[in-house]
C-alpha atoms as a PDB file:
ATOM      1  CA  UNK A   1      11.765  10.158  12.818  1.00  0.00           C
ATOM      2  CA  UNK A   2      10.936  10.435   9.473  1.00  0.00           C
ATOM      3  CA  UNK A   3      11.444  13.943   7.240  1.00  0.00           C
ATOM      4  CA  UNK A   4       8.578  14.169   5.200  1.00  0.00           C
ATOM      5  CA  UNK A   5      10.398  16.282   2.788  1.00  0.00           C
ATOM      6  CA  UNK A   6      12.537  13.403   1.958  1.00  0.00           C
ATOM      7  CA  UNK A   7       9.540  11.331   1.178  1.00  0.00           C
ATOM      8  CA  UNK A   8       7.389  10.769  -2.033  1.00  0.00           C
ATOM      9  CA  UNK A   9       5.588   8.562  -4.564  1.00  0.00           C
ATOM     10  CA  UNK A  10       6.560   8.017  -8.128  1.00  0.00           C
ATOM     11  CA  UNK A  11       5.452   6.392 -10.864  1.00  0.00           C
ATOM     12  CA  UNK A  12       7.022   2.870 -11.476  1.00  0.00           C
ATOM     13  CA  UNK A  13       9.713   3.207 -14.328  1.00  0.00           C
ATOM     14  CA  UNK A  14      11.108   0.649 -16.798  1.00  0.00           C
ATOM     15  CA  UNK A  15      14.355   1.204 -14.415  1.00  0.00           C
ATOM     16  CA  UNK A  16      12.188  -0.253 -11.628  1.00  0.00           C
ATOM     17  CA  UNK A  17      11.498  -3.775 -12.667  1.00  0.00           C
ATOM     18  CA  UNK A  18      14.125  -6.410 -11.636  1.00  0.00           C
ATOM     19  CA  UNK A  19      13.945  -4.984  -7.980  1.00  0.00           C
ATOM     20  CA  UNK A  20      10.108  -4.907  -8.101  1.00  0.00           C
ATOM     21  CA  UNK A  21      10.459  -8.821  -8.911  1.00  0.00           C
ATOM     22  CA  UNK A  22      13.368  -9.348  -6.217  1.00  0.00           C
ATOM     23  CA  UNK A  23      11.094  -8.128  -3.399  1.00  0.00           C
ATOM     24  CA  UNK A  24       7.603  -9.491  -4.285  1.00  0.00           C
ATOM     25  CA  UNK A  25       9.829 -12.985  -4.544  1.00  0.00           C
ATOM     26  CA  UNK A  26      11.410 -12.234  -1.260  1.00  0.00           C
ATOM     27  CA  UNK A  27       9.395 -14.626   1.708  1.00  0.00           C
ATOM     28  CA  UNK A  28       9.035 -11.750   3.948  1.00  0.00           C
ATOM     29  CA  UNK A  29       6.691  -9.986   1.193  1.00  0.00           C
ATOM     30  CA  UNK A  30       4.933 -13.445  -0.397  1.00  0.00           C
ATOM     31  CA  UNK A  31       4.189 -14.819   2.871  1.00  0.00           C
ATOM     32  CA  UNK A  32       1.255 -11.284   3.310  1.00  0.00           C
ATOM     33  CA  UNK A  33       0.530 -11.976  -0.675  1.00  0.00           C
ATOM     34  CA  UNK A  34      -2.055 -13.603  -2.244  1.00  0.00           C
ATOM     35  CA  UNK A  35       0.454 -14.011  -5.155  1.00  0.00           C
ATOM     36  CA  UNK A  36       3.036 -16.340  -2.830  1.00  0.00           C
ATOM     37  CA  UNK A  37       4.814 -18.154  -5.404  1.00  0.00           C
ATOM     38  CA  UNK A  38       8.296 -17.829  -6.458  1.00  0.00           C
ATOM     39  CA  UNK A  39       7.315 -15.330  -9.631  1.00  0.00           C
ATOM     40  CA  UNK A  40       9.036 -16.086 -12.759  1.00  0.00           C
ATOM     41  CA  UNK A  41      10.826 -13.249 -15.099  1.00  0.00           C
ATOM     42  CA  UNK A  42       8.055 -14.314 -17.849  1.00  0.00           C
ATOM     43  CA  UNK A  43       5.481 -14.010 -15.305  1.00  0.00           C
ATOM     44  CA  UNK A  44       6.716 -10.509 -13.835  1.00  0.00           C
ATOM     45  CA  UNK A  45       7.484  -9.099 -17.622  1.00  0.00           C
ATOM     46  CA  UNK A  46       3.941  -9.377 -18.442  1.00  0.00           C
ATOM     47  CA  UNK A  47       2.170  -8.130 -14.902  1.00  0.00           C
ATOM     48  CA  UNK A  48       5.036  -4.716 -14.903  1.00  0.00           C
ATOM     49  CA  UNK A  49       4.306  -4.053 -18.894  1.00  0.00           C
ATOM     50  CA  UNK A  50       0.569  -3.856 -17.386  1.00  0.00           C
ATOM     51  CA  UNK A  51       1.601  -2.043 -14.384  1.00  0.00           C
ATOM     52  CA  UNK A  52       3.310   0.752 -16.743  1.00  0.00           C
ATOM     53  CA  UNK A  53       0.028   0.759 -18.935  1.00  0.00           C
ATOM     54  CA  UNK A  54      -1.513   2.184 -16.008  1.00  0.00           C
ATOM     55  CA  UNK A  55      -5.889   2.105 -16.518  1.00  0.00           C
ATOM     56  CA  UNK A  56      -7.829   1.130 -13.625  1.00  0.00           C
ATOM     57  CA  UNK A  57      -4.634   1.256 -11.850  1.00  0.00           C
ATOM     58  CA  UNK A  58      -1.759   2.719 -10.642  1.00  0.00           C
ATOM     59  CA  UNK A  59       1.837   1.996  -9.170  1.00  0.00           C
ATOM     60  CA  UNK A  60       4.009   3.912  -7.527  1.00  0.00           C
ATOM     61  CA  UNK A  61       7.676   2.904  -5.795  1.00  0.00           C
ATOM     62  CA  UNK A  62       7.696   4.920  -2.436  1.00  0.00           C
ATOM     63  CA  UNK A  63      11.299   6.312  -1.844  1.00  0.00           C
ATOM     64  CA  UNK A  64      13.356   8.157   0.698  1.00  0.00           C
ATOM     65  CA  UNK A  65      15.763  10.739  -0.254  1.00  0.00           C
ATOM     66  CA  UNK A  66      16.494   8.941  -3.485  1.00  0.00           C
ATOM     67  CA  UNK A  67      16.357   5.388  -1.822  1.00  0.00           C
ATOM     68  CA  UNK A  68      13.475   2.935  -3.249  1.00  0.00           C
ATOM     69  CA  UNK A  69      11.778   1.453  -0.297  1.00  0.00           C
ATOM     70  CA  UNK A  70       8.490  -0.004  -0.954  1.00  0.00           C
ATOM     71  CA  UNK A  71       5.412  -0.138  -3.384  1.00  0.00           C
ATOM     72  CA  UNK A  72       1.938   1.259  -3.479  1.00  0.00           C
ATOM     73  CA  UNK A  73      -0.494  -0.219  -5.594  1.00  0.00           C
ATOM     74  CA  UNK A  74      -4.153   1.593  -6.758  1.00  0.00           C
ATOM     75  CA  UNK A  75      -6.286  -1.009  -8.246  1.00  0.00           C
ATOM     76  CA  UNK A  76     -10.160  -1.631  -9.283  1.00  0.00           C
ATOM     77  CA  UNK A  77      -9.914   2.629  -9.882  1.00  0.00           C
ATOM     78  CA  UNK A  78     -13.680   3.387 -10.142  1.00  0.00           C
ATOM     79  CA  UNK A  79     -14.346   7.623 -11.290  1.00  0.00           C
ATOM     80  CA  UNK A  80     -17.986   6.382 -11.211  1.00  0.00           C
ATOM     81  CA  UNK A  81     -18.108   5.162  -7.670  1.00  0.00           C
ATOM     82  CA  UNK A  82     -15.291   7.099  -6.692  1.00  0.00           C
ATOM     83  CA  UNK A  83     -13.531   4.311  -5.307  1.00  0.00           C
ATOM     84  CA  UNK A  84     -10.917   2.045  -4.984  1.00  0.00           C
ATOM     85  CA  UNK A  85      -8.618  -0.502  -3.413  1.00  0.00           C
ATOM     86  CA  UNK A  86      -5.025  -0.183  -2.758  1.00  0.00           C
ATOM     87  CA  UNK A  87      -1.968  -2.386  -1.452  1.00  0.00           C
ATOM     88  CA  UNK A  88       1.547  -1.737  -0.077  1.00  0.00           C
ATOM     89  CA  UNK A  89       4.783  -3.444   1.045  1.00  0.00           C
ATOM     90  CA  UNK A  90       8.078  -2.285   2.288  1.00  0.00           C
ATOM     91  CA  UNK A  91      10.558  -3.951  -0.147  1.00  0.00           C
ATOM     92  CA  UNK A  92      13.683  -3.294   1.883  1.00  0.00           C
ATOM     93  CA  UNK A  93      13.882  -5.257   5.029  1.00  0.00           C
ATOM     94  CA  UNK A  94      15.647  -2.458   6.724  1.00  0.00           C
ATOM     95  CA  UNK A  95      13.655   0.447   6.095  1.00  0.00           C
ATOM     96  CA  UNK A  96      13.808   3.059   8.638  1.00  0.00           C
ATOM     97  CA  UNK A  97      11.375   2.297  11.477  1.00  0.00           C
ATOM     98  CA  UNK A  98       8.231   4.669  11.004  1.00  0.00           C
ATOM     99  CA  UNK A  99       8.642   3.746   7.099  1.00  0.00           C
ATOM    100  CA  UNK A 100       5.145   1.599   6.361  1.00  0.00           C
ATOM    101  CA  UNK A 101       3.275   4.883   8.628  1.00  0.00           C
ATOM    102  CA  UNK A 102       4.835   7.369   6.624  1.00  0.00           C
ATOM    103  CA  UNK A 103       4.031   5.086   3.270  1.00  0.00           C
ATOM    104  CA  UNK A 104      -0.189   5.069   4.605  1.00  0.00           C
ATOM    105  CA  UNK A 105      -0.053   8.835   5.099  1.00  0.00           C
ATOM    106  CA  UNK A 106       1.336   9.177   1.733  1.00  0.00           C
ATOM    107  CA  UNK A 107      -1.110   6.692  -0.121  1.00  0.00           C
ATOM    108  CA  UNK A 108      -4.128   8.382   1.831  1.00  0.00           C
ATOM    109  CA  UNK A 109      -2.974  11.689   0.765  1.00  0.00           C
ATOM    110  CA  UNK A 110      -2.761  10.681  -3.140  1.00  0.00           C
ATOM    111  CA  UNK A 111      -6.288   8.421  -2.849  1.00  0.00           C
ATOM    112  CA  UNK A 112      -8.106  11.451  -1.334  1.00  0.00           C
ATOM    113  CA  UNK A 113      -6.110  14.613  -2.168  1.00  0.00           C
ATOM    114  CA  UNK A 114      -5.435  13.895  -5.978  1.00  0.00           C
ATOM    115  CA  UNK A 115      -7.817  11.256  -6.491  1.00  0.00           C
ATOM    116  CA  UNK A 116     -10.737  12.779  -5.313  1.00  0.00           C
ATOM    117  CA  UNK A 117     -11.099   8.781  -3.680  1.00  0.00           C
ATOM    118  CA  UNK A 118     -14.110   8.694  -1.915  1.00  0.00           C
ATOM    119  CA  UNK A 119     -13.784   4.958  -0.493  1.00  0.00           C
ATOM    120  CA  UNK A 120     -10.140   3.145  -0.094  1.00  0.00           C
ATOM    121  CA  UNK A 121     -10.445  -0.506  -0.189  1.00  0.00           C
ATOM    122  CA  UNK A 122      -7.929  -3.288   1.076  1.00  0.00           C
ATOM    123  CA  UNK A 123      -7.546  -7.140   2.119  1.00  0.00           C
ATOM    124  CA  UNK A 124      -5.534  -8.136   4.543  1.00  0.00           C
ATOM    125  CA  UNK A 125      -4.617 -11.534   6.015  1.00  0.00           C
ATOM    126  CA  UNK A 126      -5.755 -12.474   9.669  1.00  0.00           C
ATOM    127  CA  UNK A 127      -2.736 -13.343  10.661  1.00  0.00           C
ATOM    128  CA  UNK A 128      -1.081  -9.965   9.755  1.00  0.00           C
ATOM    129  CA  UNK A 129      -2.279  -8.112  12.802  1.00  0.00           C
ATOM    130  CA  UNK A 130       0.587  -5.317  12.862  1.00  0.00           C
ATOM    131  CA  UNK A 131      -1.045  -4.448   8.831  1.00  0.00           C
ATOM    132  CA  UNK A 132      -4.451  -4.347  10.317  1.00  0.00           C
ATOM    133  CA  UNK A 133      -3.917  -2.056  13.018  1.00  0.00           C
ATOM    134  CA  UNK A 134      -1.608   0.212  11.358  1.00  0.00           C
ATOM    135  CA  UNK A 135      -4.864   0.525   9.166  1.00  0.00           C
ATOM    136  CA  UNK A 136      -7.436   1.053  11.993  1.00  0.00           C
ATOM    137  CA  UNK A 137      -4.629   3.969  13.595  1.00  0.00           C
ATOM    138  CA  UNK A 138      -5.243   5.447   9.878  1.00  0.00           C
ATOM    139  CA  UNK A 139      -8.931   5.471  10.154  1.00  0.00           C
ATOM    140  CA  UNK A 140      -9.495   2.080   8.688  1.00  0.00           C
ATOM    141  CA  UNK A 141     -12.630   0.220   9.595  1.00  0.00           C
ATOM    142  CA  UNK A 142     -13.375  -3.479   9.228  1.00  0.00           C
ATOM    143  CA  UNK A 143     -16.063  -4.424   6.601  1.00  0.00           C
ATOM    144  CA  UNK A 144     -15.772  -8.190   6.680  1.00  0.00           C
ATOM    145  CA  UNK A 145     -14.146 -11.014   6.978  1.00  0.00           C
ATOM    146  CA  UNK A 146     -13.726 -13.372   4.381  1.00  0.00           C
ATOM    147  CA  UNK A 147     -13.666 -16.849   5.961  1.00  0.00           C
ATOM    148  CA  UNK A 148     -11.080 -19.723   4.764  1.00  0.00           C
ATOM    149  CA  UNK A 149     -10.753 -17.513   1.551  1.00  0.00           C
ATOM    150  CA  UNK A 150      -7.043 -18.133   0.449  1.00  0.00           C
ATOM    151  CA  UNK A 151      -5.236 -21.039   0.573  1.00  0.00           C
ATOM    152  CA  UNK A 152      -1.416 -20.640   2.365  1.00  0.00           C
ATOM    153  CA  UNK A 153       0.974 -23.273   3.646  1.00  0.00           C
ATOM    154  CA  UNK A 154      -1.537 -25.720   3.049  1.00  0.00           C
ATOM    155  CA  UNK A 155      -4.113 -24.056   5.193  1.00  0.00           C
ATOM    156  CA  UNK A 156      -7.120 -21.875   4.289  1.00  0.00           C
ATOM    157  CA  UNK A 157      -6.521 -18.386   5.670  1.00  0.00           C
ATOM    158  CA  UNK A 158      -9.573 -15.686   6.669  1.00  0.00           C
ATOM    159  CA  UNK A 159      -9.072 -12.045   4.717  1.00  0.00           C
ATOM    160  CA  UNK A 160     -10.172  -9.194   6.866  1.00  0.00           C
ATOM    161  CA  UNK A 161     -11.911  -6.426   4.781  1.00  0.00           C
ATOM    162  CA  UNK A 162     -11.073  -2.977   5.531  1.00  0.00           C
ATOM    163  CA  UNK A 163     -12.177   0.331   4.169  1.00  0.00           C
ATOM    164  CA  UNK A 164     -11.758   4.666   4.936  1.00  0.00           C
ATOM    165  CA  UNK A 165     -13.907   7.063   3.763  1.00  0.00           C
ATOM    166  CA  UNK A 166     -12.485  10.558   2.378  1.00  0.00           C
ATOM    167  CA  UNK A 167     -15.197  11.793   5.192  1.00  0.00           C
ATOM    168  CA  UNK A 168     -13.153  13.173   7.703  1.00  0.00           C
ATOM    169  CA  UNK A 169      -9.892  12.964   6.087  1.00  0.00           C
ATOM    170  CA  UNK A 170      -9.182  16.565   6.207  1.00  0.00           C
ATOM    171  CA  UNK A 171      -9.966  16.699   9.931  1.00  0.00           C
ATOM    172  CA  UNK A 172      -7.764  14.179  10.420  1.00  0.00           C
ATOM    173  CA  UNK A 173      -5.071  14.870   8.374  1.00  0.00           C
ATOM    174  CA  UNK A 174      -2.889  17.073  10.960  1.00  0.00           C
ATOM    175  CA  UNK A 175      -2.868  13.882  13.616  1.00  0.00           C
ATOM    176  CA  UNK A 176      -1.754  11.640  10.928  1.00  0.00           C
ATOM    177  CA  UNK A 177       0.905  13.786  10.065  1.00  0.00           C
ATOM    178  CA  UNK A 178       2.469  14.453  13.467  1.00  0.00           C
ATOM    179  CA  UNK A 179       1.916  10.753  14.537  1.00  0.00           C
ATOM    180  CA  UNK A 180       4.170   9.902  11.094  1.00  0.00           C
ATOM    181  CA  UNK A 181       6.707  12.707  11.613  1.00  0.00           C
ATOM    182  CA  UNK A 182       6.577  14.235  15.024  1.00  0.00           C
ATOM    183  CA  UNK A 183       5.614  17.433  14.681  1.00  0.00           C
ATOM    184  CA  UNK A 184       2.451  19.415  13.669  1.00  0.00           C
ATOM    185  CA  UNK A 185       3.039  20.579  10.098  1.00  0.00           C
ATOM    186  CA  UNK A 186       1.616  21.126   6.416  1.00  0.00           C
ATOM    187  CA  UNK A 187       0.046  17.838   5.941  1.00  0.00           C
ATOM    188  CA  UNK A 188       0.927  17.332   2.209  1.00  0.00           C
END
């Protein structure tokens, strides 16, 4: 199990950018991507000088202990419709098992907790049913489904819709937690 006091999100740092680029152009994270190519150094330079700029969006490299493990991603950041969409990976293919959970709980606390996020938004692939349902155990419902919207491997791929509400979040909170960490505790 996971100790969520070794757990966090931080802001992406200059430091952070050649192993950003190494996992988004590992397979196992491009093949869930709607960005699947092999990204260049050019290409990555510009999108992480963005990234750092911050805006309508912001990045974060999820870590445990002091061990980078994945990224979390809030994008299309609207104050007006307090809403937003969001995206993560695990970058290390041997995170700890309980890793992506503890990652949702984390980027559900930050949308709704210091975001004041009413609506969190994501796309997922179809095919990545383990993404979906981790989702739907977080609260997640389906929206849509975006038929033959992306085209992968030379086929067109649907894009399930998903969205939670900050309605209910508190209440929920406390399950989250001890379904992440095992044990009933001060939901961060």
């Amino acid at each position: 199990m996971i100790d969520p006091s070794q757990i966090r999100l931080r802001p992406l740092a200059a430091a952070d950018r050649d192993r950003l680029l190494a996992w988004r152009n590992s397979e196992r994270v491009r093949r869930n991507m709607y960005t699947d190519h092999i990204i260049g150094a050019e290409e990555h330079r510009r999108w992480f000088e963005r990234a750092l700029e911050g805006g309508a969006a912001a990045h974060f490299l999820f870590e445990l202990g002091d061990r980078p493990l994945g990224v979390v991603s809030f994008t299309e950041i609207s104050q007006v419709h307090e809403r937003c969409s969001w995206a993560f990976y695990l970058g290390e293919q041997d995170a700890p098992r309980g890793a992506g959970a503890a990652m949702e709980f984390l980027a559900l606390s930050h949308a709704f907790d210091t975001r004041g996020i009413r609506k969190l938004c994501c796309e997922v692939f179809a095919f990545n049913a383990s993404v979906i349902g981790l989702h739907e155990k977080f609260g997640f419902v389906r929206e849509g489904r975006l038929v033959q919207h992306c085209l992968k491997d030379g086929r067109l791929e649907d894009v399930v819709c998903l969205a939670r509400f900050r309605d209910g979040w508190e209440k929920d909170k406390p399950a989250y937690f001890a379904r992440c960490f095992g044990r009933a505790g001060a939901a961060t």
